[in-house]
C-alpha atoms as a PDB file:
ATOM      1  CA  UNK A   1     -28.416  24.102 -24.504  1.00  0.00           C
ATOM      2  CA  UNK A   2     -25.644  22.534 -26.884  1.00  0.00           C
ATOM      3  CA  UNK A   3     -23.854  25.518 -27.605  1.00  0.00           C
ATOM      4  CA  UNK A   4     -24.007  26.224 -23.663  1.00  0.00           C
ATOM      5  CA  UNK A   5     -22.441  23.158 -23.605  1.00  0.00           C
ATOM      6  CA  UNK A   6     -19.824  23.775 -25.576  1.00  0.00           C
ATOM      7  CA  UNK A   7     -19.017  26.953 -24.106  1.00  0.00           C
ATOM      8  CA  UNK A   8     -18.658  25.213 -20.617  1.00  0.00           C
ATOM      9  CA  UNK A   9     -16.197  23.271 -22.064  1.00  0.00           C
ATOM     10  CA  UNK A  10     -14.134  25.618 -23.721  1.00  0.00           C
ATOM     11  CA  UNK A  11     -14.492  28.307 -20.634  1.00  0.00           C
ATOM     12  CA  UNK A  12     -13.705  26.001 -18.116  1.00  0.00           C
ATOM     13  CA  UNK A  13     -11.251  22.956 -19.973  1.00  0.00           C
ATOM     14  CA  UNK A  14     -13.945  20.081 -19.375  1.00  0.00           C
ATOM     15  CA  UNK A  15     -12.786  16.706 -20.614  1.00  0.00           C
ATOM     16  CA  UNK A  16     -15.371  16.625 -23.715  1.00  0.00           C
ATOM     17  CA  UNK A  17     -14.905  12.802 -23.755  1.00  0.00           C
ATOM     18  CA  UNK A  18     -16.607  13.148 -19.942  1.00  0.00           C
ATOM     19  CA  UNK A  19     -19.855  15.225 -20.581  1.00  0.00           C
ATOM     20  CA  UNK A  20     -22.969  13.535 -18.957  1.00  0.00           C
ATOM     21  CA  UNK A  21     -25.849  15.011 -19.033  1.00  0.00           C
ATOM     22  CA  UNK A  22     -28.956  14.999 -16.187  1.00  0.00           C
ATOM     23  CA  UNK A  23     -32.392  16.608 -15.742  1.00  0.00           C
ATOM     24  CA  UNK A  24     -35.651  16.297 -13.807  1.00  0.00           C
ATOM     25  CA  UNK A  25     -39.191  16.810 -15.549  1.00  0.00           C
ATOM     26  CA  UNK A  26     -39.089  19.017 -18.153  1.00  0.00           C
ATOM     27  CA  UNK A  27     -35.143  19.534 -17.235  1.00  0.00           C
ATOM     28  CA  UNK A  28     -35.076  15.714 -18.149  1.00  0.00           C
ATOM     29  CA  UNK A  29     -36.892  16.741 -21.210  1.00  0.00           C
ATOM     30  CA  UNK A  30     -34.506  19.090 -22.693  1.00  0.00           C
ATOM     31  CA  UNK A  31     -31.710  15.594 -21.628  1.00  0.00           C
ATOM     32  CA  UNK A  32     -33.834  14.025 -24.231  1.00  0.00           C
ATOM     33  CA  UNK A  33     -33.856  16.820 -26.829  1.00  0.00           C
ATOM     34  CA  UNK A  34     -30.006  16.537 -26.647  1.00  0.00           C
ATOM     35  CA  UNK A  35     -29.714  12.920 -26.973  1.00  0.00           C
ATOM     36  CA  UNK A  36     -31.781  12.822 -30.280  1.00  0.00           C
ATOM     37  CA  UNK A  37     -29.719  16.221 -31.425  1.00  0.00           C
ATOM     38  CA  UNK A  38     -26.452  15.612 -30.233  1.00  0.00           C
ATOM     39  CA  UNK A  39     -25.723  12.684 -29.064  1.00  0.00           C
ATOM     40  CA  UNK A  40     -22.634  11.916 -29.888  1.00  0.00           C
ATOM     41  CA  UNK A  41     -21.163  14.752 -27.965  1.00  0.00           C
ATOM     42  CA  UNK A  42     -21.911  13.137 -24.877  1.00  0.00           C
ATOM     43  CA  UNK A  43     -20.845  10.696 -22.717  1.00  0.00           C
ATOM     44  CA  UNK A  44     -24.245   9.575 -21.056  1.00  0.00           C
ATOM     45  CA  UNK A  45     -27.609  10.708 -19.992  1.00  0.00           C
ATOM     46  CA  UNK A  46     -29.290  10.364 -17.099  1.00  0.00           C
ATOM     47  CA  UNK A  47     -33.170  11.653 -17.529  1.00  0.00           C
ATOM     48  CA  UNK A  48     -35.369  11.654 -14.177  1.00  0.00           C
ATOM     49  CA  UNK A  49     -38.976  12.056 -14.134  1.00  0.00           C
ATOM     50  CA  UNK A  50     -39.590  12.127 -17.873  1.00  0.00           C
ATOM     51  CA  UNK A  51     -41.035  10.029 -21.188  1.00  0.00           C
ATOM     52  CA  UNK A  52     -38.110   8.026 -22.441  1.00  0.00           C
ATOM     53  CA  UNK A  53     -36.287   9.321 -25.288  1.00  0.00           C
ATOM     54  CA  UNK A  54     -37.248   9.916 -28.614  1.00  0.00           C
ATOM     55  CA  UNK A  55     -34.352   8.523 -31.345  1.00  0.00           C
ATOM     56  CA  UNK A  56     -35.747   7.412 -34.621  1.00  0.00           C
ATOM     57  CA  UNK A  57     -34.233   5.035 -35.861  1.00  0.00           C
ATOM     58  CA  UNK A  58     -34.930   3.384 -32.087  1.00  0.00           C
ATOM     59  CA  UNK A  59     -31.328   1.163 -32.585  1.00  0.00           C
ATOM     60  CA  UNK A  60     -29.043   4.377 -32.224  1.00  0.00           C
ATOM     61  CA  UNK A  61     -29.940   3.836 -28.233  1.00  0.00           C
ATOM     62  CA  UNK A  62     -27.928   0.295 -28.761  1.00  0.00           C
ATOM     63  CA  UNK A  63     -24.771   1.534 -27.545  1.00  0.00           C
ATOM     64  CA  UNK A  64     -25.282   4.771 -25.453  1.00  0.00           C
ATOM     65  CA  UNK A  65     -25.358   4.955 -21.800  1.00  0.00           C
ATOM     66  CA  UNK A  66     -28.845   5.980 -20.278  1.00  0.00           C
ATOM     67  CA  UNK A  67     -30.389   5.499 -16.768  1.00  0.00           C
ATOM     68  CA  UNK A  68     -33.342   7.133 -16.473  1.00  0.00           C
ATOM     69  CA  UNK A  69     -35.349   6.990 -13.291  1.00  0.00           C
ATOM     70  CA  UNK A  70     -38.553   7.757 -11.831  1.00  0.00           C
ATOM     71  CA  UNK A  71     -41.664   7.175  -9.634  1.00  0.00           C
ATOM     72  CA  UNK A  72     -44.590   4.479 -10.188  1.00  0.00           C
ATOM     73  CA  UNK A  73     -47.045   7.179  -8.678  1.00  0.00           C
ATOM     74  CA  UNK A  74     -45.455  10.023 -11.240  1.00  0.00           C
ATOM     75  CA  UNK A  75     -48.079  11.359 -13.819  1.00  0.00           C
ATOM     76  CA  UNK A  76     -45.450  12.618 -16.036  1.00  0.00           C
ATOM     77  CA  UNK A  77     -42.628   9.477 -16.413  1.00  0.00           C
ATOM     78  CA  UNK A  78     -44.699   6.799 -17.658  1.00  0.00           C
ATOM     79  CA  UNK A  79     -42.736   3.748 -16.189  1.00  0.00           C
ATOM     80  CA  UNK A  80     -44.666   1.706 -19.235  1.00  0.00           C
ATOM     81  CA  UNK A  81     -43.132   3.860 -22.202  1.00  0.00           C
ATOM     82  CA  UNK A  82     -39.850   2.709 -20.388  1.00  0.00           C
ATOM     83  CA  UNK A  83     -40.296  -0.987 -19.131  1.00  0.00           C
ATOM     84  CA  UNK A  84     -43.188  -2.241 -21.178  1.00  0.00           C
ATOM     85  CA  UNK A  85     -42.122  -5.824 -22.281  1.00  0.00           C
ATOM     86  CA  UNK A  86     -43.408  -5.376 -25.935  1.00  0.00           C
ATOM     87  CA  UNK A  87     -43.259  -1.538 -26.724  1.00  0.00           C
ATOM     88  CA  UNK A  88     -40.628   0.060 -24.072  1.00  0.00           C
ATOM     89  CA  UNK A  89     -37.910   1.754 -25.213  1.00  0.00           C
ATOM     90  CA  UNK A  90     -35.934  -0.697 -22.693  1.00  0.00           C
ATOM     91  CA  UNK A  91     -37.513  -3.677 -24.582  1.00  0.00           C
ATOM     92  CA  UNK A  92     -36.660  -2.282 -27.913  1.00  0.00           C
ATOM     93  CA  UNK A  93     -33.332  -0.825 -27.452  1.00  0.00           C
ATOM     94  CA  UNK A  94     -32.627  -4.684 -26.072  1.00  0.00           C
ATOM     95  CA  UNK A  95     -33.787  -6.006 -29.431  1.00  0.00           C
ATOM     96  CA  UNK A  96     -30.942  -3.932 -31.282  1.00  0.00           C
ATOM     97  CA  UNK A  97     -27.996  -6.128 -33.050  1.00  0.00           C
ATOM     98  CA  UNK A  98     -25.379  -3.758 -31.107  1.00  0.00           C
ATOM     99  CA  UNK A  99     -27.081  -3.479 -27.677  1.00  0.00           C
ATOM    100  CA  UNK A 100     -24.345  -3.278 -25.298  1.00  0.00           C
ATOM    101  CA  UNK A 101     -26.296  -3.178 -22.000  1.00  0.00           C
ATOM    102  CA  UNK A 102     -26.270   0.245 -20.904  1.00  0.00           C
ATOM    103  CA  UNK A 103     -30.165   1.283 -21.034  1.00  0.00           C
ATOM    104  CA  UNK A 104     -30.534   1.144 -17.240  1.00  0.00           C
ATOM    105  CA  UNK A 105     -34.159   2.012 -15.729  1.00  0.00           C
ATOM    106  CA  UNK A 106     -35.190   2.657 -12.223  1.00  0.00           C
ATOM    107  CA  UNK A 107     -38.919   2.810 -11.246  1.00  0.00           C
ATOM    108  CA  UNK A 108     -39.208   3.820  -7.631  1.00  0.00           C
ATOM    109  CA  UNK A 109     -42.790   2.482  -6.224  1.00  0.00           C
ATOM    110  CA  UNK A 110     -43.903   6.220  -4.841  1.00  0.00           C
ATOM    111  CA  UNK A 111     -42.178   9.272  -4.630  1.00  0.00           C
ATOM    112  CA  UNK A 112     -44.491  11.693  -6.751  1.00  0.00           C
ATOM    113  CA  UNK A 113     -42.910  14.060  -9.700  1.00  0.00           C
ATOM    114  CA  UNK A 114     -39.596  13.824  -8.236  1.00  0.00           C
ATOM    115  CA  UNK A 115     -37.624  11.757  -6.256  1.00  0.00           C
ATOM    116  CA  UNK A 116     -34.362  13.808  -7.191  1.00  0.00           C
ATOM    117  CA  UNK A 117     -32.877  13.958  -3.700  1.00  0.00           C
ATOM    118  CA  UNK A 118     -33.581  10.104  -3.011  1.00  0.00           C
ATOM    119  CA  UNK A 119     -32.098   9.234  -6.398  1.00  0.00           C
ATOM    120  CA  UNK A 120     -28.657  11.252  -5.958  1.00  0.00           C
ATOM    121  CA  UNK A 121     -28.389  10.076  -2.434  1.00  0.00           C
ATOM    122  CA  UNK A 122     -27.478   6.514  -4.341  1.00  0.00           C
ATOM    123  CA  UNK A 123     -23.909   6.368  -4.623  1.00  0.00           C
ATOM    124  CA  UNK A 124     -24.131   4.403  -7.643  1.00  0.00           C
ATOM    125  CA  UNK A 125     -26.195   6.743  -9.249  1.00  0.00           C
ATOM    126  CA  UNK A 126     -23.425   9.395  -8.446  1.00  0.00           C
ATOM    127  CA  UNK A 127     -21.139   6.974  -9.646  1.00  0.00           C
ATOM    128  CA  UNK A 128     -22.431   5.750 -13.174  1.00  0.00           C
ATOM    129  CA  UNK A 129     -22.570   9.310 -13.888  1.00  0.00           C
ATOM    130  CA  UNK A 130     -18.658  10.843 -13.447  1.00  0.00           C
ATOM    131  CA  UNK A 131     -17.863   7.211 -14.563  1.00  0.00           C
ATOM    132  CA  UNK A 132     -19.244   7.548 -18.369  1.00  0.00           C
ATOM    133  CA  UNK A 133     -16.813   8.503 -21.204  1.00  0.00           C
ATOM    134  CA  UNK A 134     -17.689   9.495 -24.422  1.00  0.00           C
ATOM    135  CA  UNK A 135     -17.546   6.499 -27.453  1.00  0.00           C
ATOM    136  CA  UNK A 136     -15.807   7.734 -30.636  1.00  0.00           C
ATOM    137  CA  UNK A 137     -18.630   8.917 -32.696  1.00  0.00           C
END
């Protein structure tokens, strides 16, 4: 996916400071794979319908810009591995020394697996993402 990326970029003279990033279910999966791989090539991340991601050591989420989203009723995002108040990543990205306040979460009371076309429909969704740029690395 990186090096499709990159390719994008080069192909079609992207700003690479203005790269966001977005997925639903396993789409928000591979989202995650590229924030723990690459994520200083990106300007934000905005997985839907998917486990939080996976960044060990859990404080190099302080500073990068993340909304995920999803349904209460979804199987697959587990609203608690996001919001929990002791072990969420939201809780625990919080906790960093550099936490600049851009972990974002949205947990939608129903919806299912999905809720992509009632999420974009939120102009500040649309928003947050075209408004992210890319932090010096």
């Amino acid at each position: 996916m990186h090096a499709l990326v990159l390719d994008a970029i080069a192909l079609h003279g992207a700003d690479p400071d203005r790269v966001t990033m977005t997925g639903l279910s396993s789409g928000a999966g591979e989202v995650n794979d590229q924030i723990a791989l690459y994520r200083s090539a990106y300007a934000g991340a905005m997985p839907q319908a998917y486990f939080p991601p996976v960044t060990s050591p859990t404080c190099l989420m302080e500073a990068f810009p993340i909304w995920g989203a999803g349904n209460a009723d979804d199987g697959t995002f587990d609203a608690w591995k996001w919001t929990h108040q002791r072990d969420g990543l939201q809780t625990r990205v919080r906790q960093c020394p550099g936490y600049t306040g851009e972990l974002q979460v949205t947990v939608n009371p129903t919806g299912g697996h999905g809720g992509w076309d009632t999420f974009w429909s939120r102009s500040d969704a649309q928003s947050w993402l075209v408004s992210q740029v890319r932090k010096a690395p």
